[in-house]
Protein backbone atom coordinates (compact mmCIF):
# COMPACT_ATOMS: atom_id res chain seq x y z
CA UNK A 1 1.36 14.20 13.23
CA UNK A 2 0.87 12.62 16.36
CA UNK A 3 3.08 9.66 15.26
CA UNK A 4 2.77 5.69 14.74
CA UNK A 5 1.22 5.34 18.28
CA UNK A 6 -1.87 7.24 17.77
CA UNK A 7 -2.53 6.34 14.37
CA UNK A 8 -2.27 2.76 15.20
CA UNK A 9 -4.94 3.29 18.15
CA UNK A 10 -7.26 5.45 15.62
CA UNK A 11 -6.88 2.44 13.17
CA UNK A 12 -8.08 0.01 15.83
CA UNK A 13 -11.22 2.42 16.89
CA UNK A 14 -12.20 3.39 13.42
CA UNK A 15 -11.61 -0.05 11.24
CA UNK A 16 -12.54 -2.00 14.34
CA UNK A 17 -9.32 -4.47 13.45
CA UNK A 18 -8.11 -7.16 15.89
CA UNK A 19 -5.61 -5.83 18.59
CA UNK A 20 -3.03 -7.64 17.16
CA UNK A 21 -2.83 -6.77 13.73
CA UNK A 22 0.21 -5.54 12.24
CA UNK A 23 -0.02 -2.57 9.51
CA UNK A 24 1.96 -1.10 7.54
CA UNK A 25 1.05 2.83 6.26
CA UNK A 26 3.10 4.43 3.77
CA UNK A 27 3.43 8.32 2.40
CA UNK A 28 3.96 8.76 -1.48
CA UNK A 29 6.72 10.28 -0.89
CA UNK A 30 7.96 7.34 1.08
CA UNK A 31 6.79 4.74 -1.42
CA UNK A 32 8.13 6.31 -4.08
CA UNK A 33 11.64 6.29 -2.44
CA UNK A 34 10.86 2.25 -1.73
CA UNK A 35 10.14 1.58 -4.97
CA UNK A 36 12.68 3.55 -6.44
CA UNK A 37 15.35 0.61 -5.39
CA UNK A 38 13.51 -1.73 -7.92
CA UNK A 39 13.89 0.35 -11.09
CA UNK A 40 11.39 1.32 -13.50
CA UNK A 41 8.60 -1.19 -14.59
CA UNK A 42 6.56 -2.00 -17.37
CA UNK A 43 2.86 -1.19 -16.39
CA UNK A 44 -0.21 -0.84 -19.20
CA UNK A 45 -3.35 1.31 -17.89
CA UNK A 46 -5.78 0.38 -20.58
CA UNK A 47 -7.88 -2.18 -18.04
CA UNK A 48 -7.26 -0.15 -15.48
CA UNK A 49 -9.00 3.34 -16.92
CA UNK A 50 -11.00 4.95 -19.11
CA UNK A 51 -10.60 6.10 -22.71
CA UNK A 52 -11.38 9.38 -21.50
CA UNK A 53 -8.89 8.87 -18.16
CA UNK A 54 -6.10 7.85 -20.47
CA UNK A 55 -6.45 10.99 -22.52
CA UNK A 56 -7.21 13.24 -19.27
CA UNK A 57 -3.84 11.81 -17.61
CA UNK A 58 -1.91 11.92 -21.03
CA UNK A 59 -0.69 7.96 -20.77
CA UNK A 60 -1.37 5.19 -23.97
CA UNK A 61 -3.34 2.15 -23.92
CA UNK A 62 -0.12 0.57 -24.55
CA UNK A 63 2.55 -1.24 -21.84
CA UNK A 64 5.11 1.70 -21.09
CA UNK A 65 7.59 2.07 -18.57
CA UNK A 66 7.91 4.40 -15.78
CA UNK A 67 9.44 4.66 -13.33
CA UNK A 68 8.79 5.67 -9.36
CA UNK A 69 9.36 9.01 -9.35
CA UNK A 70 7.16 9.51 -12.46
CA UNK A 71 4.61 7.11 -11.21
CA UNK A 72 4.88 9.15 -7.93
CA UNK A 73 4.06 12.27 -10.25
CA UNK A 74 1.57 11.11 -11.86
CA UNK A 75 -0.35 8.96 -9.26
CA UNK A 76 -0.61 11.71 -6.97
CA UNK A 77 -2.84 13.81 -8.14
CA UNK A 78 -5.36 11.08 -8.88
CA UNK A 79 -8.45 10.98 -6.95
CA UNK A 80 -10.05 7.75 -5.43
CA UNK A 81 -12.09 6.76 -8.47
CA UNK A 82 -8.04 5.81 -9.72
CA UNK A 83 -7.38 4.43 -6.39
CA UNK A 84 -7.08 0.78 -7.58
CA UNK A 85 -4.90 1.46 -10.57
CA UNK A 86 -2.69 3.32 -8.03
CA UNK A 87 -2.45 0.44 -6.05
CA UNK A 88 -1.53 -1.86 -9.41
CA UNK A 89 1.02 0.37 -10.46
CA UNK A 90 2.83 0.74 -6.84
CA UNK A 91 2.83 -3.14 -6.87
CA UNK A 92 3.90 -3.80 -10.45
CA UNK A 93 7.52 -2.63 -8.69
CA UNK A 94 7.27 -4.73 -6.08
CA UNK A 95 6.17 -7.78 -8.08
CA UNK A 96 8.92 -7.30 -10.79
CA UNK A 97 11.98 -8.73 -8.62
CA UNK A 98 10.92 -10.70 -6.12
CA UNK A 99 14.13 -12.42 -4.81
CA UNK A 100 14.80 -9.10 -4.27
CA UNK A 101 11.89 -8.48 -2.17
CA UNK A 102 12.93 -9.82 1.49
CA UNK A 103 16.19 -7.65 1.99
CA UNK A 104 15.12 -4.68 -0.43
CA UNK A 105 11.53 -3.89 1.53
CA UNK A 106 13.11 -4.06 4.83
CA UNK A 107 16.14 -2.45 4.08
CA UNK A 108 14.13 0.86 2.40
CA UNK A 109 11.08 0.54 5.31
CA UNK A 110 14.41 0.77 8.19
CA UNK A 111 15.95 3.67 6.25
CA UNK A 112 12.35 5.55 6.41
CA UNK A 113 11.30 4.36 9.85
CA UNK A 114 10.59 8.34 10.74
CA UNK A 115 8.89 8.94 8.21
CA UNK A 116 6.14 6.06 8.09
CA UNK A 117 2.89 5.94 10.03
CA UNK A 118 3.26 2.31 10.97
CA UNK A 119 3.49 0.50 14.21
CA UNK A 120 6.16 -1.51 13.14
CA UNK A 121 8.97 -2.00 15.94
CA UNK A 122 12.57 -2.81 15.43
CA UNK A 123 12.44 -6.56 15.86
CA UNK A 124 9.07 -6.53 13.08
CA UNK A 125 12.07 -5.19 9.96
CA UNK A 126 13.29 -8.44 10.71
CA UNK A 127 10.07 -10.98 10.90
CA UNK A 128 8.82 -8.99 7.72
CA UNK A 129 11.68 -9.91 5.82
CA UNK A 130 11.76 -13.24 7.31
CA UNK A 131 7.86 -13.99 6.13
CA UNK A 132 9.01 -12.03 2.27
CA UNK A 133 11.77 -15.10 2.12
CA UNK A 134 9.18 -17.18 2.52
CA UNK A 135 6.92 -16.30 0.44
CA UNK A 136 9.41 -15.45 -2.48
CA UNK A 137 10.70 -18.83 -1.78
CA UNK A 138 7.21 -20.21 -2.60
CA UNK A 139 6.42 -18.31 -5.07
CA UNK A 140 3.77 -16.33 -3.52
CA UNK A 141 2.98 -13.29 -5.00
CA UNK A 142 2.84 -10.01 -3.50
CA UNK A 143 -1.19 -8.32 -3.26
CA UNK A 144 -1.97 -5.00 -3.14
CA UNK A 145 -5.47 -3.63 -1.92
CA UNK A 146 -6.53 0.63 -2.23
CA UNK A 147 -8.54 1.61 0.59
CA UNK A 148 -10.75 3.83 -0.29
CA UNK A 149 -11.22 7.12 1.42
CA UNK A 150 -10.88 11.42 1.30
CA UNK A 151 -6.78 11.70 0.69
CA UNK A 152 -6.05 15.48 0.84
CA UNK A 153 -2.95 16.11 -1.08
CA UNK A 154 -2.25 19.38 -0.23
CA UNK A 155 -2.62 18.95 3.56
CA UNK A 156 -0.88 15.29 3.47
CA UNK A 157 -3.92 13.66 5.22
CA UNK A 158 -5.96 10.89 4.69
CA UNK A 159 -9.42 10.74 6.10
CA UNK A 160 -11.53 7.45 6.75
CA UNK A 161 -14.73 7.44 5.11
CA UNK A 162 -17.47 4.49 5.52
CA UNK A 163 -15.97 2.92 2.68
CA UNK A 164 -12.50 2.25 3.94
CA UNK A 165 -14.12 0.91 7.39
CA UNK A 166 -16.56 -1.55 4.97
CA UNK A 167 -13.49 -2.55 2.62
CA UNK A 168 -11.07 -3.44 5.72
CA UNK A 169 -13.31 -5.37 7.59
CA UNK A 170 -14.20 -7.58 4.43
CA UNK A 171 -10.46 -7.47 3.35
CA UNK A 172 -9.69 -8.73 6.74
CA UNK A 173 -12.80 -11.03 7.70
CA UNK A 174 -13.13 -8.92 10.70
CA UNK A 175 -17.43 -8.15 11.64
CA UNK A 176 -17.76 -5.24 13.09
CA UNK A 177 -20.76 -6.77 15.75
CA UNK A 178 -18.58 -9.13 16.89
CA UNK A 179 -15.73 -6.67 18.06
CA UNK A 180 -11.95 -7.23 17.67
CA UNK A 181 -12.08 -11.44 16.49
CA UNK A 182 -9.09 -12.56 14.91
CA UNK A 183 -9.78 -12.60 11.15
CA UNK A 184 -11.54 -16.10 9.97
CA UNK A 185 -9.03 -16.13 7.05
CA UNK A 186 -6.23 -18.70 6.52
CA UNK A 187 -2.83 -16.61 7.39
């Protein structure tokens, strides 16, 4: 509630990430309306849960499509045990059309710019979409990561749990002893 500012700074405390890293922190509600520009897409849960999951949540083994306000329906209520087939399906839309990637992201991110929790500034739109060329361009592929953690969906807040600060900092290549070092990864 406090906005981008604030969450940015209790990013930096908490995950212990390099001064200047660059984040960016979606809602749902505002990745559903992201995604929503792509269409639906053709995901398959079977690797991703449980016999007993799939019958819980009502979906087939098989490849079906959906699209993102059903995925948004459906992947909300999931807890974090499901938080890495949340992250597949989210990225299955972004993946699908990735020439349209480098105007499409930008474009919806700009359009939601009050609504995210992100300490992106005007001029960063621009360099994202600029880096997305690129990659499309070299046929990079987009990679999604869940961070694990307490999400409370009725209150709309996500909590930081051990977890998250362990999965960022080997996500990132960032030790926590040796402060905010630039991540020992290849950009």
């Amino acid at each position: 509630a406090a906005g981008p500012a604030r969450c940015r700074q209790a990013l930096l405390e908490v995950l212990g990430l390099p001064e200047d890293m660059f984040y960016l922190a979606l809602s749902p509600a505002v990745l559903e309306k992201t995604a929503s520009r792509y269409g639906p897409v053709r995901v398959g849960f079977s690797g991703a849960l449980t016999a007993n999951e799939l019958a819980e949540t009502e979906l087939s083994a098989a490849v079906q499509s959906i699209s993102a306000k059903e995925a948004h329906a459906l992947l909300s209520g999931w807890d974090a045990r499901r938080a890495a087939a949340r992250a597949a399906v989210w990225e299955a839309f972004f993946r699908q059309d990735l020439v349209l990637l480098p105007a499409t992201l930008p474009d919806a991110l700009r359009a939601s710019s009050t609504a995210l929790l992100t300490d992106f500034a005007a001029q960063d739109y621009t360099l994202l979409g600029t880096v997305l060329e690129f990659l499309a361009n070299n046929s990079a592929l987009p990679h999604a990561e869940a961070l694990p953690g307490a999400w409370d969906a009725k209150a709309g807040t996500y909590t930081v749990t051990d977890a998250s600060r362990a999965a960022v900092q080997t996500f990132l290549s960032v030790s926590p002893a040796s402060g905010n070092d630039a991540s020992l990864r290849e950009p």
